[in-house]
N, C-alpha and C. Protein backbone atom coordinates (compact mmCIF):
# COMPACT_ATOMS: atom_id res chain seq x y z
N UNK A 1 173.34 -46.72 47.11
CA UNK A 1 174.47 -46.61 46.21
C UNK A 1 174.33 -47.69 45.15
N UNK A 2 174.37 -47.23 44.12
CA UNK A 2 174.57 -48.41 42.91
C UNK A 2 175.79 -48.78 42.33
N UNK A 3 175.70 -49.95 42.32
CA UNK A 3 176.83 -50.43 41.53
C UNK A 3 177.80 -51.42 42.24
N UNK A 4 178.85 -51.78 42.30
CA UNK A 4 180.04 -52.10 42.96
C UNK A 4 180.74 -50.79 43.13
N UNK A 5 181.18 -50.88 44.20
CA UNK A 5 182.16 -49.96 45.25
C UNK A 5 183.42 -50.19 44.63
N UNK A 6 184.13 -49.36 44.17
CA UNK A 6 185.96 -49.87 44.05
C UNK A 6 186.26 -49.56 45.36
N UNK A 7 186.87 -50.69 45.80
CA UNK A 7 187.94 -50.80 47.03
C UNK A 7 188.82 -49.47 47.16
N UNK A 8 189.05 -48.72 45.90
CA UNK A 8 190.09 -47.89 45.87
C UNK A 8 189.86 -46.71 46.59
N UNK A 9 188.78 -46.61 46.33
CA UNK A 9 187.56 -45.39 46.35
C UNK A 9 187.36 -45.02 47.81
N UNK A 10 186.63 -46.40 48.21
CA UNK A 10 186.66 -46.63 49.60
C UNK A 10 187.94 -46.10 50.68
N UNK A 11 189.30 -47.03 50.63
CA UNK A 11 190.51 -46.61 51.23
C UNK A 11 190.65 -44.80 51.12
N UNK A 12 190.72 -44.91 49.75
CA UNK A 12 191.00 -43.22 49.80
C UNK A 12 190.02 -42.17 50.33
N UNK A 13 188.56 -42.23 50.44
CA UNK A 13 187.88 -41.89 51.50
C UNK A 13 187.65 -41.98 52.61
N UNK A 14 188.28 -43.05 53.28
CA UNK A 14 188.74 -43.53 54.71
C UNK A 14 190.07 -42.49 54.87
N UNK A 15 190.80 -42.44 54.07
CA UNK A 15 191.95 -42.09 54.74
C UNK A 15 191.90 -40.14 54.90
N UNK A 16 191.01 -39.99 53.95
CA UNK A 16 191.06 -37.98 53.96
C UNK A 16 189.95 -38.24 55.01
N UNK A 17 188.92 -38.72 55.47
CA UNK A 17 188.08 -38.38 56.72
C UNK A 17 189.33 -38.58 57.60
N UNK A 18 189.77 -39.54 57.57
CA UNK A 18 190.62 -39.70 59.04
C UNK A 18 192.32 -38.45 59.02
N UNK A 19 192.65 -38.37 57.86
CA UNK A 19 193.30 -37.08 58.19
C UNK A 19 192.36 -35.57 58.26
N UNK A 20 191.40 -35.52 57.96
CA UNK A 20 190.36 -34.49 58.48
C UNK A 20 189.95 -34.30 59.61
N UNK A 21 190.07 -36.10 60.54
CA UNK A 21 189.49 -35.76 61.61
C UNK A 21 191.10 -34.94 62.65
N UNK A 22 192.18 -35.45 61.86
CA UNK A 22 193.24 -35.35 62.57
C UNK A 22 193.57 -34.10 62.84
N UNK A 23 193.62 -33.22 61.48
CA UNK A 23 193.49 -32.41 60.98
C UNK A 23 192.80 -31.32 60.04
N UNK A 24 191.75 -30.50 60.94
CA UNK A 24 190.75 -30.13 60.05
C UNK A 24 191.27 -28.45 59.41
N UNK A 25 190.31 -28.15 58.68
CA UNK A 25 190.83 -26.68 58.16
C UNK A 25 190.56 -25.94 59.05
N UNK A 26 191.21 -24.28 59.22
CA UNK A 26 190.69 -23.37 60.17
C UNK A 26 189.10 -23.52 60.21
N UNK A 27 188.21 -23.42 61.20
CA UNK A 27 186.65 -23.70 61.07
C UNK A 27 186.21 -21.63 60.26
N UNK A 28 186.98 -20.82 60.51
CA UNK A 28 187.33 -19.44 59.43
C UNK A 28 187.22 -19.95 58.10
N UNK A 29 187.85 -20.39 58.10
CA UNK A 29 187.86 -20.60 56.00
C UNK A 29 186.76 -22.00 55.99
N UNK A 30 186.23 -23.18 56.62
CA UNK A 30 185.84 -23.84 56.23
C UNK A 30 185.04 -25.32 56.71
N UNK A 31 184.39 -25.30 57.05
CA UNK A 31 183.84 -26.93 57.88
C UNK A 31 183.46 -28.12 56.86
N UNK A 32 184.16 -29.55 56.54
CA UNK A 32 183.89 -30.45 56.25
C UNK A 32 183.37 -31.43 57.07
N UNK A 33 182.27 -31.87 56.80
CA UNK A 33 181.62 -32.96 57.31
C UNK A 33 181.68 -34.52 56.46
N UNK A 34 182.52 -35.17 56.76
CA UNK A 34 182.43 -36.57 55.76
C UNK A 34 181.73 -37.09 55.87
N UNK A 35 180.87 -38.39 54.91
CA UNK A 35 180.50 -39.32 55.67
C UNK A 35 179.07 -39.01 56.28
N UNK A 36 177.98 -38.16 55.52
CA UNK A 36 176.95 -37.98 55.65
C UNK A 36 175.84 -39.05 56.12
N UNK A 37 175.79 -39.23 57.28
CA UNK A 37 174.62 -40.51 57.56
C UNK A 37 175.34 -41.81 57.61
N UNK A 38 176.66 -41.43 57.51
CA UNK A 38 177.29 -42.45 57.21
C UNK A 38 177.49 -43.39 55.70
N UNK A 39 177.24 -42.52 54.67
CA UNK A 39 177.61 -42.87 53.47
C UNK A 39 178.59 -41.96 53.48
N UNK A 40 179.74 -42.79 53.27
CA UNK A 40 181.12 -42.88 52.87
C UNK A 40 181.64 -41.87 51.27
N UNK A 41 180.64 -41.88 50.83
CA UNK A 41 180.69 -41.26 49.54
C UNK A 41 179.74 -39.68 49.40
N UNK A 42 179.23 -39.47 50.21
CA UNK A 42 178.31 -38.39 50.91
C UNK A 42 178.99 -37.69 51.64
N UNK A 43 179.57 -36.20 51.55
CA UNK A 43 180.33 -35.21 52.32
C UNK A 43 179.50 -33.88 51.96
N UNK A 44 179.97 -33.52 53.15
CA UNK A 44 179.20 -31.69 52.95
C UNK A 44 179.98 -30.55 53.42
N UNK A 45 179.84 -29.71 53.09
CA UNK A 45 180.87 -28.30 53.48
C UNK A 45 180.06 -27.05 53.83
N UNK A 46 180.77 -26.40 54.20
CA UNK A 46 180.44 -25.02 54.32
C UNK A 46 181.65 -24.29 54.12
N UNK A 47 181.71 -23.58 53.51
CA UNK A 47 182.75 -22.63 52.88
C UNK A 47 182.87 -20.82 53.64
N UNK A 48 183.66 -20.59 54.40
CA UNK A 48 183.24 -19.37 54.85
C UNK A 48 184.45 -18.51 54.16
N UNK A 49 184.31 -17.49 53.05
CA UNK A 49 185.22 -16.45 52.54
C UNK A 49 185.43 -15.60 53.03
N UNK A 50 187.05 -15.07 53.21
CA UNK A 50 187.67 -14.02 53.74
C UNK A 50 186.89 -13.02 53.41
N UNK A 51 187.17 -11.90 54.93
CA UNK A 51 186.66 -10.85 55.03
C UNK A 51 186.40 -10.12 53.99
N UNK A 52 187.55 -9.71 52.98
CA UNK A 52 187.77 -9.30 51.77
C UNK A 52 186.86 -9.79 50.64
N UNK A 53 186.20 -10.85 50.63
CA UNK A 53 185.64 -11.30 49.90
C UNK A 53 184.50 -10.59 49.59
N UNK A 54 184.28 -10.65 48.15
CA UNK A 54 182.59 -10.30 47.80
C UNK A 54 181.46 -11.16 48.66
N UNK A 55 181.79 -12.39 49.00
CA UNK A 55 180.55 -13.16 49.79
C UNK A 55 181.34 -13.05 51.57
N UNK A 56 181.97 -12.03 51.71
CA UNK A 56 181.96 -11.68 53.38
C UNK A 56 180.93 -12.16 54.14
N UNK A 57 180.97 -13.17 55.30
CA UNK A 57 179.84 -13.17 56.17
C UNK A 57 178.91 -14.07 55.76
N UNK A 58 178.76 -14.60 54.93
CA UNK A 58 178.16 -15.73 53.82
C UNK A 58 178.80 -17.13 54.58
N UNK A 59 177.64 -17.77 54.12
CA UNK A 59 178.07 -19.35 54.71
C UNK A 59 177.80 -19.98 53.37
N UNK A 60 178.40 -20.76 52.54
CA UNK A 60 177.92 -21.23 51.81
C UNK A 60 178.11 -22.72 51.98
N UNK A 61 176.73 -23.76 51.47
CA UNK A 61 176.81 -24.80 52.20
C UNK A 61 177.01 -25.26 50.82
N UNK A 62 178.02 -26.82 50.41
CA UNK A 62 178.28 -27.53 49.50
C UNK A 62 177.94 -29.07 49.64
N UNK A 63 176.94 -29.23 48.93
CA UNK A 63 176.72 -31.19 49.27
C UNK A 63 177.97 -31.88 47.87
N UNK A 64 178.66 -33.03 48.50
CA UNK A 64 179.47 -33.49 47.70
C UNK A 64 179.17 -34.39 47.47
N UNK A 65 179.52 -35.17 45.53
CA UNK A 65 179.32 -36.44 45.99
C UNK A 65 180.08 -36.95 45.20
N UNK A 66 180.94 -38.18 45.70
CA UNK A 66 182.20 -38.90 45.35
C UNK A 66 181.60 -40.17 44.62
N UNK A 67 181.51 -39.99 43.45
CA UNK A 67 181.56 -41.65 42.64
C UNK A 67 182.19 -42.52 43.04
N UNK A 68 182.22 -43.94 42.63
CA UNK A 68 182.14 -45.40 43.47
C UNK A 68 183.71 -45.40 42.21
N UNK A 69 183.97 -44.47 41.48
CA UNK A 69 184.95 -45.04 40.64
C UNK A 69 186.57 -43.75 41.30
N UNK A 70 185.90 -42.91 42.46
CA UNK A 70 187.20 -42.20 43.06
C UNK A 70 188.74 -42.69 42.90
N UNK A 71 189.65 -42.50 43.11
CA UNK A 71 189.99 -41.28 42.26
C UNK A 71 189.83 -40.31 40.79
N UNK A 72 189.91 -42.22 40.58
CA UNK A 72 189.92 -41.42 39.04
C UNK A 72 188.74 -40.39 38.34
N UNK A 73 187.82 -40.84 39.00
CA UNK A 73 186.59 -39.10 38.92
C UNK A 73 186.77 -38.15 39.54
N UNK A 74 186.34 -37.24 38.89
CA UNK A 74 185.79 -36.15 40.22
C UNK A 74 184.85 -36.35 41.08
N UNK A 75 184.96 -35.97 42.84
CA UNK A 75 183.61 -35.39 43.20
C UNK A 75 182.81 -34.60 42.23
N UNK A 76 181.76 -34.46 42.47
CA UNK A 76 180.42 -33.34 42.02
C UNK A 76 179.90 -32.80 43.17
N UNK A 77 180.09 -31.55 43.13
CA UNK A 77 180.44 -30.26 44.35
C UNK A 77 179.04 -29.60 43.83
N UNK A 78 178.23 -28.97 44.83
CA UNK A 78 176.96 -28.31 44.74
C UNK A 78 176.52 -27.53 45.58
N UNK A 79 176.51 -26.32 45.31
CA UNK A 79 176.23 -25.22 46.56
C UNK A 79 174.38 -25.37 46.46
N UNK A 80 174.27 -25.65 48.07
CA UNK A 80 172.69 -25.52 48.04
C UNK A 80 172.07 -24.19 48.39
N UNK A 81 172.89 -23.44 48.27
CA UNK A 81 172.05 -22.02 48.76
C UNK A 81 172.77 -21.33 47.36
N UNK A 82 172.19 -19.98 47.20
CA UNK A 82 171.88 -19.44 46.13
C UNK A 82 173.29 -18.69 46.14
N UNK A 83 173.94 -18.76 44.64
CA UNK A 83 175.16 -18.21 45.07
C UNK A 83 175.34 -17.41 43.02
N UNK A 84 175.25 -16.17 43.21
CA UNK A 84 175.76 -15.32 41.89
C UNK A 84 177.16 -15.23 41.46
N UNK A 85 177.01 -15.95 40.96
CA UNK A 85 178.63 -16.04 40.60
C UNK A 85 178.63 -16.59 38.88
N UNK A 86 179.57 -16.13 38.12
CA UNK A 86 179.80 -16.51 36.58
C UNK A 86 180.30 -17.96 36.46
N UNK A 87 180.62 -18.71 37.61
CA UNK A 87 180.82 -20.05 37.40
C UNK A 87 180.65 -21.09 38.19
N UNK A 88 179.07 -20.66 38.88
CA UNK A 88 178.04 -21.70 39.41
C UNK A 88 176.72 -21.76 38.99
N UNK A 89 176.40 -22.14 38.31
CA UNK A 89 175.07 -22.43 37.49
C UNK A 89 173.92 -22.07 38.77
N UNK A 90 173.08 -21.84 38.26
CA UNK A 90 171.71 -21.39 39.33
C UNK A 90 171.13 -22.81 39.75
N UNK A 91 171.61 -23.99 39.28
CA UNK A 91 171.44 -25.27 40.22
C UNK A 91 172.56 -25.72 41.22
N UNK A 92 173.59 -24.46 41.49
CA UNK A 92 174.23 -24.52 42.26
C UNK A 92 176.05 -25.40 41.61
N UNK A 93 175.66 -25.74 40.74
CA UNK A 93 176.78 -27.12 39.94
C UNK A 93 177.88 -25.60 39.73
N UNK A 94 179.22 -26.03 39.60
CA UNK A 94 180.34 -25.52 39.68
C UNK A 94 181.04 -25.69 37.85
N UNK A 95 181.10 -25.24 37.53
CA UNK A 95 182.08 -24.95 36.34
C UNK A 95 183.59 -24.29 36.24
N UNK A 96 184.47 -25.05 37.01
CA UNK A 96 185.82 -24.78 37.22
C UNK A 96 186.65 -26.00 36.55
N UNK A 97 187.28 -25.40 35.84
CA UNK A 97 188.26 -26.44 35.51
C UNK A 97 188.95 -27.52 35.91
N UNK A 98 189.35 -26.92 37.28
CA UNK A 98 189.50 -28.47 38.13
C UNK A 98 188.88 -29.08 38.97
N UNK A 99 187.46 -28.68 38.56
CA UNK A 99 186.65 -29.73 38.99
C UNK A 99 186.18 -30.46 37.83
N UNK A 100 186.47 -29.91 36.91
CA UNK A 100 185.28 -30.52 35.45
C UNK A 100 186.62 -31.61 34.52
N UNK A 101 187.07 -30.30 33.51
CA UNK A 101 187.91 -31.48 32.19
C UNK A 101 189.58 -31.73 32.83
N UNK A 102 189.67 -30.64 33.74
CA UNK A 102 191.31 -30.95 33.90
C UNK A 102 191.38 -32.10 35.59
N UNK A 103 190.91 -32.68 35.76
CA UNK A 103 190.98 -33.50 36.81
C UNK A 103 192.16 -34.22 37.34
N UNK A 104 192.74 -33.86 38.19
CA UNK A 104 193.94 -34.39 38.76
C UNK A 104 193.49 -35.69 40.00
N UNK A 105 193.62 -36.67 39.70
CA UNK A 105 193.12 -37.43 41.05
C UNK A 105 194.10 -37.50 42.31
N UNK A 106 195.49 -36.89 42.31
CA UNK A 106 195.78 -36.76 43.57
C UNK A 106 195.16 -35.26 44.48
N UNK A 107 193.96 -34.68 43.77
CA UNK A 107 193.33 -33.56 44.72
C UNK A 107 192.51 -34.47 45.54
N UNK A 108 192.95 -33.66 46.99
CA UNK A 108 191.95 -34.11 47.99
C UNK A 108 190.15 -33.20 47.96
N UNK A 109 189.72 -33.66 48.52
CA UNK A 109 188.26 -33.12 48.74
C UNK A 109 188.99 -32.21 49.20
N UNK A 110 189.57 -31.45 50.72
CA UNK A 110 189.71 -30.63 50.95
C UNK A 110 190.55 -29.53 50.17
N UNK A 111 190.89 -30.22 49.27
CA UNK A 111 191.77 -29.20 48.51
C UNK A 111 190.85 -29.08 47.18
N UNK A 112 189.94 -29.46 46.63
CA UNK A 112 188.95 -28.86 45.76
C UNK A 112 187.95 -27.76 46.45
N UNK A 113 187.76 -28.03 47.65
CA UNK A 113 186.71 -27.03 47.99
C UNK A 113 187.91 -25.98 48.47
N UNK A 114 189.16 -26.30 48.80
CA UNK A 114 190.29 -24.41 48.66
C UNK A 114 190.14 -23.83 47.36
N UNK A 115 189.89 -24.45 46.11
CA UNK A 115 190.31 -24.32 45.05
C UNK A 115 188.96 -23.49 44.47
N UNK A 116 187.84 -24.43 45.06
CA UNK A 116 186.17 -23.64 45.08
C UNK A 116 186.35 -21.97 45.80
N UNK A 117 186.83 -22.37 47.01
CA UNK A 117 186.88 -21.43 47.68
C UNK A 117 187.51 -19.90 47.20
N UNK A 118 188.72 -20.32 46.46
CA UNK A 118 189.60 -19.15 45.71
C UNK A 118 188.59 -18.73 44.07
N UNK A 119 188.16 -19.76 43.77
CA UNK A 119 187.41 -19.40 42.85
C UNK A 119 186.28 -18.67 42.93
N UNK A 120 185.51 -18.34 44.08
CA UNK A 120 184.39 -17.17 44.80
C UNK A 120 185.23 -15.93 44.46
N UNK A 121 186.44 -15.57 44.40
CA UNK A 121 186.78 -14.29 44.00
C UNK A 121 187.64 -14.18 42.92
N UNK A 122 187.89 -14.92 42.21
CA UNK A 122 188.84 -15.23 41.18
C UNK A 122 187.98 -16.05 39.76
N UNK A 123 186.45 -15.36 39.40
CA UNK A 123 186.09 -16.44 38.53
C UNK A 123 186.41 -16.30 36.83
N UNK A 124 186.36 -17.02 36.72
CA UNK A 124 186.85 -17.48 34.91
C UNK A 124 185.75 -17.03 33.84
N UNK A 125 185.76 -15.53 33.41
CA UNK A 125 184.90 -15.00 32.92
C UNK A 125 185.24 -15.22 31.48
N UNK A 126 186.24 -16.29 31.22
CA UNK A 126 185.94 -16.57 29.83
C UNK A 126 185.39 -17.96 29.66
N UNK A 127 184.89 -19.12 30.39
CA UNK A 127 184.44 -19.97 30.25
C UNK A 127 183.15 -19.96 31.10
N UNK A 128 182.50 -18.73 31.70
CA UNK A 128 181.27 -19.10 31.76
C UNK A 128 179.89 -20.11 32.03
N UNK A 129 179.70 -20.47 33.14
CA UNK A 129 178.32 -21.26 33.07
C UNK A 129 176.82 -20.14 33.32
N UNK A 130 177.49 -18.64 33.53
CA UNK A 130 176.28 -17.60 33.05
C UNK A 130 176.99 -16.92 32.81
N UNK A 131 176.74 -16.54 31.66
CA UNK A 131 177.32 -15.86 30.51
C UNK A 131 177.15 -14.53 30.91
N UNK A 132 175.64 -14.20 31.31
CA UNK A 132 175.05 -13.23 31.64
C UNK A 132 175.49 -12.64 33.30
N UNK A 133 176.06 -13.59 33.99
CA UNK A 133 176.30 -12.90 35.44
C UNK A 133 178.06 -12.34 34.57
N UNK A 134 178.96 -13.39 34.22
CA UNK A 134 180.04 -12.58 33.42
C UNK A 134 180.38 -11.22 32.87
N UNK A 135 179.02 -11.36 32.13
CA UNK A 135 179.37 -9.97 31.65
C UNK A 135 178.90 -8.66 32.84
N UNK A 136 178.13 -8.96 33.42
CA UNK A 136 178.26 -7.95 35.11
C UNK A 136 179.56 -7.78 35.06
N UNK A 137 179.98 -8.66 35.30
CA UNK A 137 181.10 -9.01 36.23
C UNK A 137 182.21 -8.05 36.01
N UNK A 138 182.19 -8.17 34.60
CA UNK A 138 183.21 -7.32 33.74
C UNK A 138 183.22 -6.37 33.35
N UNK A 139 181.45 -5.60 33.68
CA UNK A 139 180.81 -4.47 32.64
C UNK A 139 180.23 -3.29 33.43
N UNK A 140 179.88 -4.28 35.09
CA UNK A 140 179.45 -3.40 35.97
C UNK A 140 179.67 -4.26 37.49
N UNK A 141 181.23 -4.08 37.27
CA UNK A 141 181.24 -5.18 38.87
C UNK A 141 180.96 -3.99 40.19
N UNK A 142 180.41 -3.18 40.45
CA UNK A 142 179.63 -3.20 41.44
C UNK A 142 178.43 -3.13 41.47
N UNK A 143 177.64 -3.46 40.89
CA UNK A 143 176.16 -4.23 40.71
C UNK A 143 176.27 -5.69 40.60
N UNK A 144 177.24 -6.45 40.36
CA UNK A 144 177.82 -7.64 40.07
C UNK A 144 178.46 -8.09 41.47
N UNK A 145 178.94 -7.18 42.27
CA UNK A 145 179.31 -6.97 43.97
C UNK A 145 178.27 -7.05 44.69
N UNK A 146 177.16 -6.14 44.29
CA UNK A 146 176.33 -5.92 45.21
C UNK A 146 175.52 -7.24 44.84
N UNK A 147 174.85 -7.93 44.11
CA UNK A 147 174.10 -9.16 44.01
C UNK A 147 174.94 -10.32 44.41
N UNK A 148 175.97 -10.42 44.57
CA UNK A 148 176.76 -11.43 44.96
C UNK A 148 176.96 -11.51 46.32
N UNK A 149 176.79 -10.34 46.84
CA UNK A 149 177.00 -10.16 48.25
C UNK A 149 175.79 -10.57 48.83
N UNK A 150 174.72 -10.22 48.08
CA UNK A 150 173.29 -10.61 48.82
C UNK A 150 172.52 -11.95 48.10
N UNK A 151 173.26 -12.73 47.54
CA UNK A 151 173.21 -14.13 46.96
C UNK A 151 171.82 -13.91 46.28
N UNK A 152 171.65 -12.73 45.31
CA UNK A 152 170.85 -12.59 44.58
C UNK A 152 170.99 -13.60 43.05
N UNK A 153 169.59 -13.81 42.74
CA UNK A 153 169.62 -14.79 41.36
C UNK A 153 169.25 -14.42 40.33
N UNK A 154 169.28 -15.02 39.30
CA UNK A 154 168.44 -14.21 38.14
C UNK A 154 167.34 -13.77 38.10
N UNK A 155 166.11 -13.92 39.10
CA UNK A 155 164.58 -13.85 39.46
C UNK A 155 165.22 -12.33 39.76
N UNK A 156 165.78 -12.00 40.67
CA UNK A 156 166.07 -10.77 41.42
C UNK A 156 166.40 -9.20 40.16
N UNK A 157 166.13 -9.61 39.37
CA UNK A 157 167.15 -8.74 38.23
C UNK A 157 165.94 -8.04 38.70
């Protein structure tokens, strides 16, 4: 880790692991792991979407990582497995509003990855990080269904 640690940062990541451990999400909708190796600033997820969902049956795994300046940043949320969607870049990086310019620092980690989570079926086809999965989305969403379901990428076209 570089830099100085804010104290702030620290406490407030102490305290969502320890209400996580208290209280975790249904392991259905979701598994957080804090505290990767024991860096404090290192969390990982797996995201599992309702039945209903275009990614049904899908595990999608998210490495997080919390800057030394928390709250007042965002995490930076990253799906490591391959995920078609109009507002996750094919390096996996997330383009949602409240993860990016509108940042609220009383969101918890667990409540950005609900917010990830609702955004797998709810994406923002006017702000785009593939322009090109968007317009599927909008032009031929069941070919846009069917590649999403099978975490197809742009190679796959």
């Amino acid at each position: 880790m570089d830099g100085p640690v804010d104290s702030t940062a620290e406490v407030r990541l102490k305290t969502e692991a320890t209400q996580l451990a208290a209280s975790p999400p249904p392991p259905g909708e979701m598994l957080i792991d804090p505290c990767v190796d024991g860096d404090l600033f290192r969390w990982k997820a797996v995201l599992r979407p309702d039945a209903s969902s275009v990614f049904a049956g899908r595990r999608l795994p998210v490495d997080i990582t919390v800057p030394t300046t928390h709250p007042a940043d965002q995490p930076q949320m990253r799906f490591t497995e391959p995920v078609y969607h109009p507002n996750i870049s094919t390096s996996g990086t997330t383009d949602m509003d409240t993860l990016s310019q509108k940042w609220d620092p009383a969101l918890t980690i667990e409540t950005m990855l609900r917010l990830l989570r609702t955004l797998l079926d709810e994406p923002d086809v006017h702000d785009p990080a593939r322009p090109e999965v968007a317009e599927l989305y909008v032009l031929a969403p069941q070919d846009y269904r069917r590649r999403a379901r099978h975490g197809e990428d742009d190679s796959a076209s």
